[in-house]
Each structure stands twice: as structure tokens, then as C-alpha cells.
C-alpha atoms as a PDB file:
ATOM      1  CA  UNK A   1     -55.956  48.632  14.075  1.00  0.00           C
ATOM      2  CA  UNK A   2     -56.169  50.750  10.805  1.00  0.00           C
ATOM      3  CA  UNK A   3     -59.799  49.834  10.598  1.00  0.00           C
ATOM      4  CA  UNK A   4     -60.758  50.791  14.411  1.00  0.00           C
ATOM      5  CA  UNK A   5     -58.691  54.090  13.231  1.00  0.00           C
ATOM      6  CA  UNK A   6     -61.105  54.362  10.029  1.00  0.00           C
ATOM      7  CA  UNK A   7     -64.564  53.735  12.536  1.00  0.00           C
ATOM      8  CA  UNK A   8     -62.945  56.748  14.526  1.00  0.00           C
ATOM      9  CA  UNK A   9     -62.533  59.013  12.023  1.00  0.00           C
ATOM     10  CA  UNK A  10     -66.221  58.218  10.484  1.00  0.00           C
ATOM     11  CA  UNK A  11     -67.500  59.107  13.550  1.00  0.00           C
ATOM     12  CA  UNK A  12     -65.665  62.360  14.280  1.00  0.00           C
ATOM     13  CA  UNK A  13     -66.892  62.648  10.966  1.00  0.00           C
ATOM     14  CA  UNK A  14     -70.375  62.133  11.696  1.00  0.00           C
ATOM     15  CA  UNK A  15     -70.243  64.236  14.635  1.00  0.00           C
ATOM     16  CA  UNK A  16     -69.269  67.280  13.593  1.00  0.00           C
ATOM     17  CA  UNK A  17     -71.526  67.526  10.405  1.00  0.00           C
ATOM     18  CA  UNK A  18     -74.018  66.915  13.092  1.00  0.00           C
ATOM     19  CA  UNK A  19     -73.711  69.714  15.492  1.00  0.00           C
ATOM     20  CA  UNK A  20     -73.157  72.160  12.430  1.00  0.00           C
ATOM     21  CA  UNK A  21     -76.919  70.966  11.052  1.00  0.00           C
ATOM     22  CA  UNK A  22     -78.092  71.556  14.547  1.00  0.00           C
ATOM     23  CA  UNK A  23     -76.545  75.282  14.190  1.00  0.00           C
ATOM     24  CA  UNK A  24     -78.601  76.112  11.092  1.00  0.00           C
ATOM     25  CA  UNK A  25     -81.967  73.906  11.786  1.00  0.00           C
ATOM     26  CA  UNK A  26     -84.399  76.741  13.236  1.00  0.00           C
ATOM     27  CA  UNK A  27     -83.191  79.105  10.324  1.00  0.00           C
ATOM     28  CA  UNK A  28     -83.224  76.982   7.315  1.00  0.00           C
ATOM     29  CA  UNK A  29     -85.516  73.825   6.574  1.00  0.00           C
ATOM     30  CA  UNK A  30     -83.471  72.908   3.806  1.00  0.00           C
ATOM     31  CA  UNK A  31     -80.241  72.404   6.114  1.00  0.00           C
ATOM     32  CA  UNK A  32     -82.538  69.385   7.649  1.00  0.00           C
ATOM     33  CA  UNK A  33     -82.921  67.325   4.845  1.00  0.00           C
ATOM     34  CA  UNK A  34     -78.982  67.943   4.235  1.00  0.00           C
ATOM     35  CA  UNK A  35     -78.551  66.205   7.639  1.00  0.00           C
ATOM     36  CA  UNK A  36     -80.506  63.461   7.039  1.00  0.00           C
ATOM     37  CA  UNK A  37     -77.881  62.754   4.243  1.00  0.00           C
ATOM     38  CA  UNK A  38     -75.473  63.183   5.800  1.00  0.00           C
ATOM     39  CA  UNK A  39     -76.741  60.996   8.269  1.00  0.00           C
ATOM     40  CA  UNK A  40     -77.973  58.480   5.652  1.00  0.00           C
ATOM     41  CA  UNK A  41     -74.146  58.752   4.094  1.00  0.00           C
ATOM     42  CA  UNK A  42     -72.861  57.622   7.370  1.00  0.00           C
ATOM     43  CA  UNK A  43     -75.107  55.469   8.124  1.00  0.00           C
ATOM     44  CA  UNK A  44     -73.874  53.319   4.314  1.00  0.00           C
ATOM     45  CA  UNK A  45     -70.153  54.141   5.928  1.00  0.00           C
ATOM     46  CA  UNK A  46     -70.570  52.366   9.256  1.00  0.00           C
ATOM     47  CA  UNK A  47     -72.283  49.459   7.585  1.00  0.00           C
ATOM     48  CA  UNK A  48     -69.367  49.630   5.058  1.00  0.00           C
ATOM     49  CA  UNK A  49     -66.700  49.420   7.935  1.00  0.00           C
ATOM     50  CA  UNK A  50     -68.930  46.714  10.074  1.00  0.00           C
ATOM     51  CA  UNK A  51     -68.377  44.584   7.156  1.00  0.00           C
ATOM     52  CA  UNK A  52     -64.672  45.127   6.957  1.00  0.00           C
ATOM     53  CA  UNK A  53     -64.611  44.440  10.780  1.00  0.00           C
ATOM     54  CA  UNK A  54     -66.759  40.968  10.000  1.00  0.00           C
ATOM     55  CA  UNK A  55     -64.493  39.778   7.299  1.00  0.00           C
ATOM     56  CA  UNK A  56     -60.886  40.717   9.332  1.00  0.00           C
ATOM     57  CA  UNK A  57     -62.775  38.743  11.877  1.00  0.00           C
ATOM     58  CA  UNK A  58     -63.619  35.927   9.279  1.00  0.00           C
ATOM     59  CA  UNK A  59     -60.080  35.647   8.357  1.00  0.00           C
ATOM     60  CA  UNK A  60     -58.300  35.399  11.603  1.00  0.00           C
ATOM     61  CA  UNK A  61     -60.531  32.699  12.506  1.00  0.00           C
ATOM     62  CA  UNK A  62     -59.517  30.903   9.484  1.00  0.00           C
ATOM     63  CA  UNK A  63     -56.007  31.647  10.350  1.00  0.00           C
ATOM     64  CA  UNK A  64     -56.409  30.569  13.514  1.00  0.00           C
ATOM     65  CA  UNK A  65     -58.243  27.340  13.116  1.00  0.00           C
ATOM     66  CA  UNK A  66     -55.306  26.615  10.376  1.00  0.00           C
ATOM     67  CA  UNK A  67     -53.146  26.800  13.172  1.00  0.00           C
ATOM     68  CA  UNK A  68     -55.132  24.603  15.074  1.00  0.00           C
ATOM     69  CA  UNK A  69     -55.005  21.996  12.884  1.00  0.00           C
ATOM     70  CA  UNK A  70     -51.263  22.285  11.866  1.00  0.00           C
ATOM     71  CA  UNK A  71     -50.767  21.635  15.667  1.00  0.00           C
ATOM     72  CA  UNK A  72     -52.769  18.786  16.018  1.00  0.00           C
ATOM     73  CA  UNK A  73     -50.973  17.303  12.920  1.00  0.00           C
ATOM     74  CA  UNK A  74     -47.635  18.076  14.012  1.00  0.00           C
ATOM     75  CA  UNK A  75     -48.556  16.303  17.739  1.00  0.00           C
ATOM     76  CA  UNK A  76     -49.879  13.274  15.983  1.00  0.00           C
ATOM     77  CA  UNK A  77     -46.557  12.883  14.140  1.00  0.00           C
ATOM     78  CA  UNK A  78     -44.628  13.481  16.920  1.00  0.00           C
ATOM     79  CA  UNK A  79     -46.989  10.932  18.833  1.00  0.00           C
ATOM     80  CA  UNK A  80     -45.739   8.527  16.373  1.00  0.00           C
ATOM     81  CA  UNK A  81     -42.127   9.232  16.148  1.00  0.00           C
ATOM     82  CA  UNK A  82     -41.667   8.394  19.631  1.00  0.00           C
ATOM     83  CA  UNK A  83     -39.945  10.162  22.912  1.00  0.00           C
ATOM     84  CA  UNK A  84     -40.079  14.064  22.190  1.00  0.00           C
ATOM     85  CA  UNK A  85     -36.533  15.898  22.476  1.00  0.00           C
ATOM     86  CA  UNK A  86     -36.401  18.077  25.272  1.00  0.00           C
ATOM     87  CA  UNK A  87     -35.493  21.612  24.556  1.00  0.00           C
ATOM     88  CA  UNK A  88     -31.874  21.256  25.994  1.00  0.00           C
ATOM     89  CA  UNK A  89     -31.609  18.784  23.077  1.00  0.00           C
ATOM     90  CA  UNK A  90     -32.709  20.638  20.244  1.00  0.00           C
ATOM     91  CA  UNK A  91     -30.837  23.776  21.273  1.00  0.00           C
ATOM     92  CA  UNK A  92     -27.619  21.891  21.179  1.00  0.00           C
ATOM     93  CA  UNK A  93     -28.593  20.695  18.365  1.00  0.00           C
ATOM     94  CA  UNK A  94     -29.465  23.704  16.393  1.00  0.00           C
ATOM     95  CA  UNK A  95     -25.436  24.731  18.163  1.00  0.00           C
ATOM     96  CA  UNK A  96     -23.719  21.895  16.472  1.00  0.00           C
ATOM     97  CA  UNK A  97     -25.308  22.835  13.135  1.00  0.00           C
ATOM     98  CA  UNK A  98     -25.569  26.019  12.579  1.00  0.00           C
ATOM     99  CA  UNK A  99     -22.343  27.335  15.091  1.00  0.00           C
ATOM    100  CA  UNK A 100     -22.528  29.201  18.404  1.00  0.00           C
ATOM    101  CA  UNK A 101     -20.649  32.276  17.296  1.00  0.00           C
ATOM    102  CA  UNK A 102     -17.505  31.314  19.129  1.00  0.00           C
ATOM    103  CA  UNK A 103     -14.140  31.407  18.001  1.00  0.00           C
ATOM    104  CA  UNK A 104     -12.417  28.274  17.065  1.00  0.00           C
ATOM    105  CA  UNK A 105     -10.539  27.142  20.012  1.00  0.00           C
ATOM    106  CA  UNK A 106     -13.383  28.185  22.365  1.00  0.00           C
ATOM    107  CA  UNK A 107     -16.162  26.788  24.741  1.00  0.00           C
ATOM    108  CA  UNK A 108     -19.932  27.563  24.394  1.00  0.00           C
ATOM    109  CA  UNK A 109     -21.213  27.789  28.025  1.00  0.00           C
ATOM    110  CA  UNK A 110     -24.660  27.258  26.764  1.00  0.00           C
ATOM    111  CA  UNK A 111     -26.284  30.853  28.195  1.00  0.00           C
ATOM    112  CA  UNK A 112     -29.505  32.282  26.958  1.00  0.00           C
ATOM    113  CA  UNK A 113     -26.757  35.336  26.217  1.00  0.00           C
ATOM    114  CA  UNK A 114     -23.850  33.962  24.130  1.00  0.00           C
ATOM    115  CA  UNK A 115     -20.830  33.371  26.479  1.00  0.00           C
ATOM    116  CA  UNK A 116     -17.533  32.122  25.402  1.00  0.00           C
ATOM    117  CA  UNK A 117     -14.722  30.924  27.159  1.00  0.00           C
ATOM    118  CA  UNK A 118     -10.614  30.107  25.878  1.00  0.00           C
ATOM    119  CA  UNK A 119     -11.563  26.042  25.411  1.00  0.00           C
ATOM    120  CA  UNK A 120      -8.131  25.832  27.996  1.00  0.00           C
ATOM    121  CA  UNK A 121     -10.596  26.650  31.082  1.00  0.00           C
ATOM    122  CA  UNK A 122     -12.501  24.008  30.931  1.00  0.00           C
ATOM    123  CA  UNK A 123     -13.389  21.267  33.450  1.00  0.00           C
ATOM    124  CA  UNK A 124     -10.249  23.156  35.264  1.00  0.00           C
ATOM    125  CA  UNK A 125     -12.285  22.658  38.662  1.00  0.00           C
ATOM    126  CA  UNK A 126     -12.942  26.358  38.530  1.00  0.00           C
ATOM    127  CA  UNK A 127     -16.245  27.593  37.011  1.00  0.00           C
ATOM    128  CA  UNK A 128     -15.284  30.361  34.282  1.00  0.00           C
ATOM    129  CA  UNK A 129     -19.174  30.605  32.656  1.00  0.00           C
ATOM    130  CA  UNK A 130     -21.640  32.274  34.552  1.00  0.00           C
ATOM    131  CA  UNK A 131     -23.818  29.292  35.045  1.00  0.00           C
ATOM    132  CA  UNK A 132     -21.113  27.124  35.472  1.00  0.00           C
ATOM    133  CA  UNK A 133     -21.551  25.163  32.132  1.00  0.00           C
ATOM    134  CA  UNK A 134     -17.693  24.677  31.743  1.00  0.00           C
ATOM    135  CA  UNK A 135     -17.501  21.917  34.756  1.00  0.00           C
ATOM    136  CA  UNK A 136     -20.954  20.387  34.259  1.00  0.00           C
ATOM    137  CA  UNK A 137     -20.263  16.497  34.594  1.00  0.00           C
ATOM    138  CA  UNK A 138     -21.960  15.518  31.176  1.00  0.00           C
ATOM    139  CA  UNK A 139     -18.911  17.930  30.203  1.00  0.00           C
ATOM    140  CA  UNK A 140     -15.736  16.552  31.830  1.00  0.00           C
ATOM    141  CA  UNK A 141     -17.090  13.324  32.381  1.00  0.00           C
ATOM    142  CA  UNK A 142     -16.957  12.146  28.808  1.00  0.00           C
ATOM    143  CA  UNK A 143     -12.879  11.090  28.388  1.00  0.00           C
ATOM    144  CA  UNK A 144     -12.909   8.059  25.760  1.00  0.00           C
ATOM    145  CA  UNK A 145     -12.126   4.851  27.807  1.00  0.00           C
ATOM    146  CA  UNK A 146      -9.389   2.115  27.429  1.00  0.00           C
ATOM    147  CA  UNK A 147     -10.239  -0.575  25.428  1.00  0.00           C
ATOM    148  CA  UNK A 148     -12.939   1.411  23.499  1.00  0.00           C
ATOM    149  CA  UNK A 149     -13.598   0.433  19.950  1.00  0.00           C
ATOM    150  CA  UNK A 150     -14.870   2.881  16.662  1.00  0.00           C
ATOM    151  CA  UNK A 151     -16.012   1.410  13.883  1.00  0.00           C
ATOM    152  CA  UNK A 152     -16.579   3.112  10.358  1.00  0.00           C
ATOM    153  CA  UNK A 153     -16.521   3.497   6.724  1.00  0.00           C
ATOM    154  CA  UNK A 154     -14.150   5.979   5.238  1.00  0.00           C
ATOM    155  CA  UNK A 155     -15.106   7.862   1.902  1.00  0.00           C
ATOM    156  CA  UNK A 156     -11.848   8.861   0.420  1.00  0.00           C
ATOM    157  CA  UNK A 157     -11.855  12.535  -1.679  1.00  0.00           C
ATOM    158  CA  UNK A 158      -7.911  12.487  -2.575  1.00  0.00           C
ATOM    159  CA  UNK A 159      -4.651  11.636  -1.805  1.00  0.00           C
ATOM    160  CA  UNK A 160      -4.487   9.383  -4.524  1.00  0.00           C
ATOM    161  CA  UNK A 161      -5.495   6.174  -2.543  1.00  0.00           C
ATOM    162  CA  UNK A 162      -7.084   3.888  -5.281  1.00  0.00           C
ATOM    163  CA  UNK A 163     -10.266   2.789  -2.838  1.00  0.00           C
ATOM    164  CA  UNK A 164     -13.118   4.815  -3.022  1.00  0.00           C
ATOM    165  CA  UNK A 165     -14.551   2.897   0.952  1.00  0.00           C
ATOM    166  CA  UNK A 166     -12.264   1.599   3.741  1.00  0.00           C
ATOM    167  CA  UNK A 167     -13.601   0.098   6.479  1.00  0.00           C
ATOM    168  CA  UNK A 168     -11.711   1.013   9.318  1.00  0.00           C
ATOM    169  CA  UNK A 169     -11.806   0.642  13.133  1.00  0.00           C
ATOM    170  CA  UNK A 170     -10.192   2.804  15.753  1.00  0.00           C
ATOM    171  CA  UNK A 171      -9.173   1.076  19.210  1.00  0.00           C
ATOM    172  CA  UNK A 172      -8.612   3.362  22.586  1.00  0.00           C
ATOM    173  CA  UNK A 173      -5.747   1.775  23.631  1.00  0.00           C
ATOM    174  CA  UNK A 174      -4.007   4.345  26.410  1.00  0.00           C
ATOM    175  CA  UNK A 175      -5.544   7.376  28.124  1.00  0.00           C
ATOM    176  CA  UNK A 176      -2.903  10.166  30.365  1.00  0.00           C
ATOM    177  CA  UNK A 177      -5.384  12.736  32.105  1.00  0.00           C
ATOM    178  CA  UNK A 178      -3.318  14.580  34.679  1.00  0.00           C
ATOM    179  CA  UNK A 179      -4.708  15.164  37.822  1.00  0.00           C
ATOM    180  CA  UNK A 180      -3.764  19.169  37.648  1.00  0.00           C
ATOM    181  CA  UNK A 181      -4.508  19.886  34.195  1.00  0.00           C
ATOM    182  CA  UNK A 182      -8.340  18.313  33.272  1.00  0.00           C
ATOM    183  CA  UNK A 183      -8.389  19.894  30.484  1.00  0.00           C
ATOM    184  CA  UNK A 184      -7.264  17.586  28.142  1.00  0.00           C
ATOM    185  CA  UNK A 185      -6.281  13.998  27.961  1.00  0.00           C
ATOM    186  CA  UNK A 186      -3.729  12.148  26.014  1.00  0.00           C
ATOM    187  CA  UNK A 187      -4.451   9.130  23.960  1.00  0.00           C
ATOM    188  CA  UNK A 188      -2.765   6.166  22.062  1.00  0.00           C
ATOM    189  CA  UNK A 189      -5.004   4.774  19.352  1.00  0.00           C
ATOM    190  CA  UNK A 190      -4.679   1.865  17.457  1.00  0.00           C
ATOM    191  CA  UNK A 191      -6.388   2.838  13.758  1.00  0.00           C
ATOM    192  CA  UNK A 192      -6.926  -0.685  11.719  1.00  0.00           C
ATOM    193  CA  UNK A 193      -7.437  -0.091   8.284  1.00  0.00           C
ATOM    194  CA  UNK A 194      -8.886  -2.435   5.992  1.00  0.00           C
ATOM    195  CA  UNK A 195      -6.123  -3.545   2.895  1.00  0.00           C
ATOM    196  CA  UNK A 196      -5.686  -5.876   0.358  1.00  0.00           C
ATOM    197  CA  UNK A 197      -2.840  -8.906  -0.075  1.00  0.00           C
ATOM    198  CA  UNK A 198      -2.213 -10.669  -2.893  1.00  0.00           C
ATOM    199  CA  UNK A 199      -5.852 -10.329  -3.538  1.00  0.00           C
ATOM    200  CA  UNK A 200      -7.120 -11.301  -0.137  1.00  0.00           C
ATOM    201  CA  UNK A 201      -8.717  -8.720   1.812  1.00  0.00           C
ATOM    202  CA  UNK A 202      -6.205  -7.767   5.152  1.00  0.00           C
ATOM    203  CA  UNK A 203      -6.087  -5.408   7.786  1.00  0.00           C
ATOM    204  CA  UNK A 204      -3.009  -2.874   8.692  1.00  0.00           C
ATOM    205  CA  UNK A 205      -2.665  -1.684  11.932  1.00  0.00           C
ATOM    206  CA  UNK A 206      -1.072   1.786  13.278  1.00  0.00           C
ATOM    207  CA  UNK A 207      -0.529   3.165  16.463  1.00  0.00           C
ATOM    208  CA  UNK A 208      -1.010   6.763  17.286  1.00  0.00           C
ATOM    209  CA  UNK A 209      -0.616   9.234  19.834  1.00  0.00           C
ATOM    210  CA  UNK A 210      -3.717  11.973  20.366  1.00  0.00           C
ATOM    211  CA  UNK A 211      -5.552  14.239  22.442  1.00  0.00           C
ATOM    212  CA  UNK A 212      -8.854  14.718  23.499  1.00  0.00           C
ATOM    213  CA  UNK A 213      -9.843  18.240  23.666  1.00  0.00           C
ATOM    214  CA  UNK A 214     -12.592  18.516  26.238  1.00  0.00           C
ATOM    215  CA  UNK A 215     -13.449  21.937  25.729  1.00  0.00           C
ATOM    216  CA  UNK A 216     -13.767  21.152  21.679  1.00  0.00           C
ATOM    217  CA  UNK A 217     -15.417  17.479  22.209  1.00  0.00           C
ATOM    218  CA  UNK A 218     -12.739  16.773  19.561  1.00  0.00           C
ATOM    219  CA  UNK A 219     -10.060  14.508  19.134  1.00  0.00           C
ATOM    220  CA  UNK A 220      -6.874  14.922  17.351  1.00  0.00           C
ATOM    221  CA  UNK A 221      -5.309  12.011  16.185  1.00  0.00           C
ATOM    222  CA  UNK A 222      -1.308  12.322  15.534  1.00  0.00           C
ATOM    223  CA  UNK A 223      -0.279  11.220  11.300  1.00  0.00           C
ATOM    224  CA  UNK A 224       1.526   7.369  11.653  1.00  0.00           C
ATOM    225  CA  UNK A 225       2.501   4.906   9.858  1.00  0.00           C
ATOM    226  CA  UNK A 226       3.476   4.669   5.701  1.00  0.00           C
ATOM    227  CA  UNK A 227       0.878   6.689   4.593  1.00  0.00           C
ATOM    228  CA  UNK A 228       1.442   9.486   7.322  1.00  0.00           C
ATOM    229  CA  UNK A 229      -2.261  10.255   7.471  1.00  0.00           C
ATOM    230  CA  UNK A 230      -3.985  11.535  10.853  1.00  0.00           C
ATOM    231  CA  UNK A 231      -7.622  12.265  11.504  1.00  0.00           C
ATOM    232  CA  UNK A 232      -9.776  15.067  13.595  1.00  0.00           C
ATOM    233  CA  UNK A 233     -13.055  13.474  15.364  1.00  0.00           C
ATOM    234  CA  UNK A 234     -15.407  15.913  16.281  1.00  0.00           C
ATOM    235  CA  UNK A 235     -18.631  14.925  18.797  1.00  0.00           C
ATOM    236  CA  UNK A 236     -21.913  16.844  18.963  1.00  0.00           C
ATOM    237  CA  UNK A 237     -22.660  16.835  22.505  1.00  0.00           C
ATOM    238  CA  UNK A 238     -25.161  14.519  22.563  1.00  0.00           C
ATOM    239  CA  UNK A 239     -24.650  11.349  21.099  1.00  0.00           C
ATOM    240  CA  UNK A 240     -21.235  10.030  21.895  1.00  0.00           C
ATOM    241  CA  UNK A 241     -21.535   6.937  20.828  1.00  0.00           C
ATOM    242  CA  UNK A 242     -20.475   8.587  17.233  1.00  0.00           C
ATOM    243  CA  UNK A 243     -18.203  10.808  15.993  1.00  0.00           C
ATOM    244  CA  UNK A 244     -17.773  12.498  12.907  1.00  0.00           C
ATOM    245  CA  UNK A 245     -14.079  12.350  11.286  1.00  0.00           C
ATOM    246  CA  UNK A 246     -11.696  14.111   8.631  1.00  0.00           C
ATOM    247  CA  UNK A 247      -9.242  11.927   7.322  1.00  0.00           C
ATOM    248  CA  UNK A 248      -5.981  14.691   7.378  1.00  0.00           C
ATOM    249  CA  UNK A 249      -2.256  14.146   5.939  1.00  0.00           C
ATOM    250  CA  UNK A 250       0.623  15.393   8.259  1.00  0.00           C
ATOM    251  CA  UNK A 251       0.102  18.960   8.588  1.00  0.00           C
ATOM    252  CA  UNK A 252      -3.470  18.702   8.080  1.00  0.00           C
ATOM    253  CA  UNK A 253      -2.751  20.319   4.485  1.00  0.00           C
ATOM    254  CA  UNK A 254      -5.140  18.442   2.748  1.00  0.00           C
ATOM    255  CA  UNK A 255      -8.407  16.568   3.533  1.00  0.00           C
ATOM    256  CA  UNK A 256      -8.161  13.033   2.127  1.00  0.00           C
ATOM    257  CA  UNK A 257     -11.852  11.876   3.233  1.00  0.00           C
ATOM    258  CA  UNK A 258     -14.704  11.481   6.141  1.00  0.00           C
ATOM    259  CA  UNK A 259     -16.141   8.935   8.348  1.00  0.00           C
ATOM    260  CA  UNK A 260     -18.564   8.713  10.931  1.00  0.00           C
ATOM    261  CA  UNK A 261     -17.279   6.220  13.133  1.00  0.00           C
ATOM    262  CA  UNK A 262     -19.538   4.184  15.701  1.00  0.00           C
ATOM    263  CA  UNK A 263     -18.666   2.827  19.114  1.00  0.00           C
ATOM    264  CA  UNK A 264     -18.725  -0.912  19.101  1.00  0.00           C
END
């Protein structure tokens, strides 16, 4: 643009000191030869700008066919990476990781324009988002089932437990969802923990009341047993086969460790 702006102005330029040498030419043979260098000056000018013109040109072709090949080398990796995410994926993938901008104890609805909802509203078998997002099935459809069984490793950070790994393996063993309030769903869960006896590796076992919070794809998983620890699950949306868990004493006052535990 700022060159097409420059060729304008050379040839208003041009034009003017044109018509003025056209004013003077009967009375002064002099004025002539001025014009003709004045035409000869922008004659060197428009060749000047043609050759800005050519290499802009030059370079957005390069830029272009850089482009072009970044495309081709991005499809070819894709190609080999197998099935492409569709964009529904991605974007609620880019929402788990980076946030939606909701407050915490609110549903995304998943517009184009941010929309938030109290998480309380959802799958109440009343649409509250404006495309309906808070009683889509892939939402309230996705209740952990009886008999369901989590496996994972926990990485301890404090609370002075002397392993740094536990396995560990959480066990769906009771779900309440009431038939007038969807919402949310109570749970008993079984955590087994792995432990040590007299040397020998052993398993302890504790049974726990939660919740699953439909709205927040998290559960909340009540502090039991001796060590009166407790854990928050949190799913992504996508892939719940796995969750991702913070290992909590009572209160949630302090964070002891994480897990991502694995359906079995």
C-alpha cells in the first residue's frame, strides 16, 4: 500500500511539472529542455518504484511458497500420526488447559461467546445454556459405574509418608443418583493402597463416601481411614477412561501428592 501511495504521488508529481512546461513552451525554448528533465527524472523514479513493486512481489512469493511448504510438512506429519482431532476436540482441549474463564463452581456451555452457568443447573432436564450444552448426553451420561476399577501411581509431595510411589487402585463400589436432582451423584469408593508388612509388600483397603460433580467432571472423595487422607479427581472431557487426582488431608489443607489414575 505505501508503495502504490509513493507511484501516486510520482505521478501527480509528474503531472503537474508537465502542464506548467506546456504553459511556458511557445515563450521560452529553454523551459523545453527543463521538461525533458523533468521528464527524464521521472522517468529514473518510476523505474525506481517498478523495482520496489518487483521485489515486494519477490518476497511475498517467497513468503508464500514458505507457507506452502510448512503445510505440506505439517499434513505429512499429521498423515503419519494417525486419525486427525476434530475441532470439537482440540477446543476442549485448549479449555481444559488453559481455563474457560469461568468461576470455580461453574459450567462452560461450550459457546463461540463465553457462557457460564452455576455448575448446580446442570443435566437438571432443563436447558440453562443457549445451545443447550448443559444436558448434552456426552454430559450427563458419564456417572462412574458400579464395579468400576482406577488404577494408578501416586507421587507423594508431603505429609510425611516415607514412600516416595504408591500404587493404588480405586474401586466404584455404590452409586445414589436421585431421580429429581441429576445433578450430582453419590458414591462409595473402595481406595486400596499399596503397604508394607513385616517386609512383605500388602495392600490396605478404605472405604469412602463421594460425589460426582457433573457440572465439574470432578469427583470428591470423602478423608477415611488412619491416615484421614481424601482425594479430588478431575476429568477433561474427553478421555474418561483417566482422571487426574490430588491426594488431600481432611480439610483439603494440604496437598500430599498426584496421580493419574486409569480405568481397568
Amino acid at each position: 500500500m505505501r508503495v502504490l501511495l509513493l507511484v501516486l504521488a510520482l505521478v501527480a508529481i509528474a503531472s503537474a511539472g508537465h502542464g506548467h512546461g506546456h504553459g511556458h513552451d511557445d515563450h521560452d525554448h529553454g523551459h523545453g529542455h527543463g521538461r525533458r528533465g523533468q521528464q527524464f527524472r521521472f522517468g529514473g523514479l518510476m523505474d525506481a518504484a517498478r523495482g520496489m513493486l518487483s521485489a515486494r512481489a519477490d518476497a511475498q512469493e517467497a513468503r508464500i511458497q514458505k507457507i506452502t511448504n510448512d503445510i505440506a510438512a505439517l499434513e505429512k506429519e499429521l498423515g503419519q500420526a494417525g486419525e486427525i482431532p476434530d475441532l470439537d476436540t482440540l477446543s476442549r482441549r485448549v479449555e481444559f488447559l488453559e481455563g474457560v474463564g469461568c468461576m470455580k463452581k461453574e459450567f462452560y456451555c461450550g459457546n463461540d461467546r463465553p457462557e457460564c452457568i452455576n455448575q448446580m443447573l446442570v443435566c437438571d432436564g432443563k436447558p440453562d445454556c443457549a445451545n443447550g450444552g448443559d444436558e448434552r448426553a456426552d454430559v450427563c451420561d458419564k456417572v462412574p459405574t458400579v464395579g468400576s476399577s482406577w488404577y494408578g501411581v501416586i507421587h507423594w509431595s508431603a505429609c510425611s509418608f516415607n514412600a516416595k510411589e504408591t500404587e493404588a487402585r480405586l474401586v466404584i463400589t455404590g452409586t445414589d443418583r436421585s431421580e429429581h436432582f441429576t445433578t450430582n451423584t453419590r458414591l462409595t469408593v473402595t481406595s486400596i493402597l499399596e503397604g508394607h508388612v513385616d517386609g512383605h509388600k500388602a495392600w490396605r483397603s478404605t472405604n469412602h463416601e463421594g460425589t460426582f460433580f457433573t457440572g465439574l467432571r470432578r469427583i470428591i472423595i470423602q478423608p477415611a481411614g488412619e491416615r484421614r487422607i481424601g482425594m479430588t479427581c478431575l476429568f477433561d472431557g474427553l478421555n474418561w477412561d483417566k482422571c487426574i487426582c490430588k491426594i488431600l488431608t481432611e480439610g483439603g489443607l494440604q496437598e500430599c501428592g498426584r496421580a493419574i489414575f486409569r480405568k481397568m
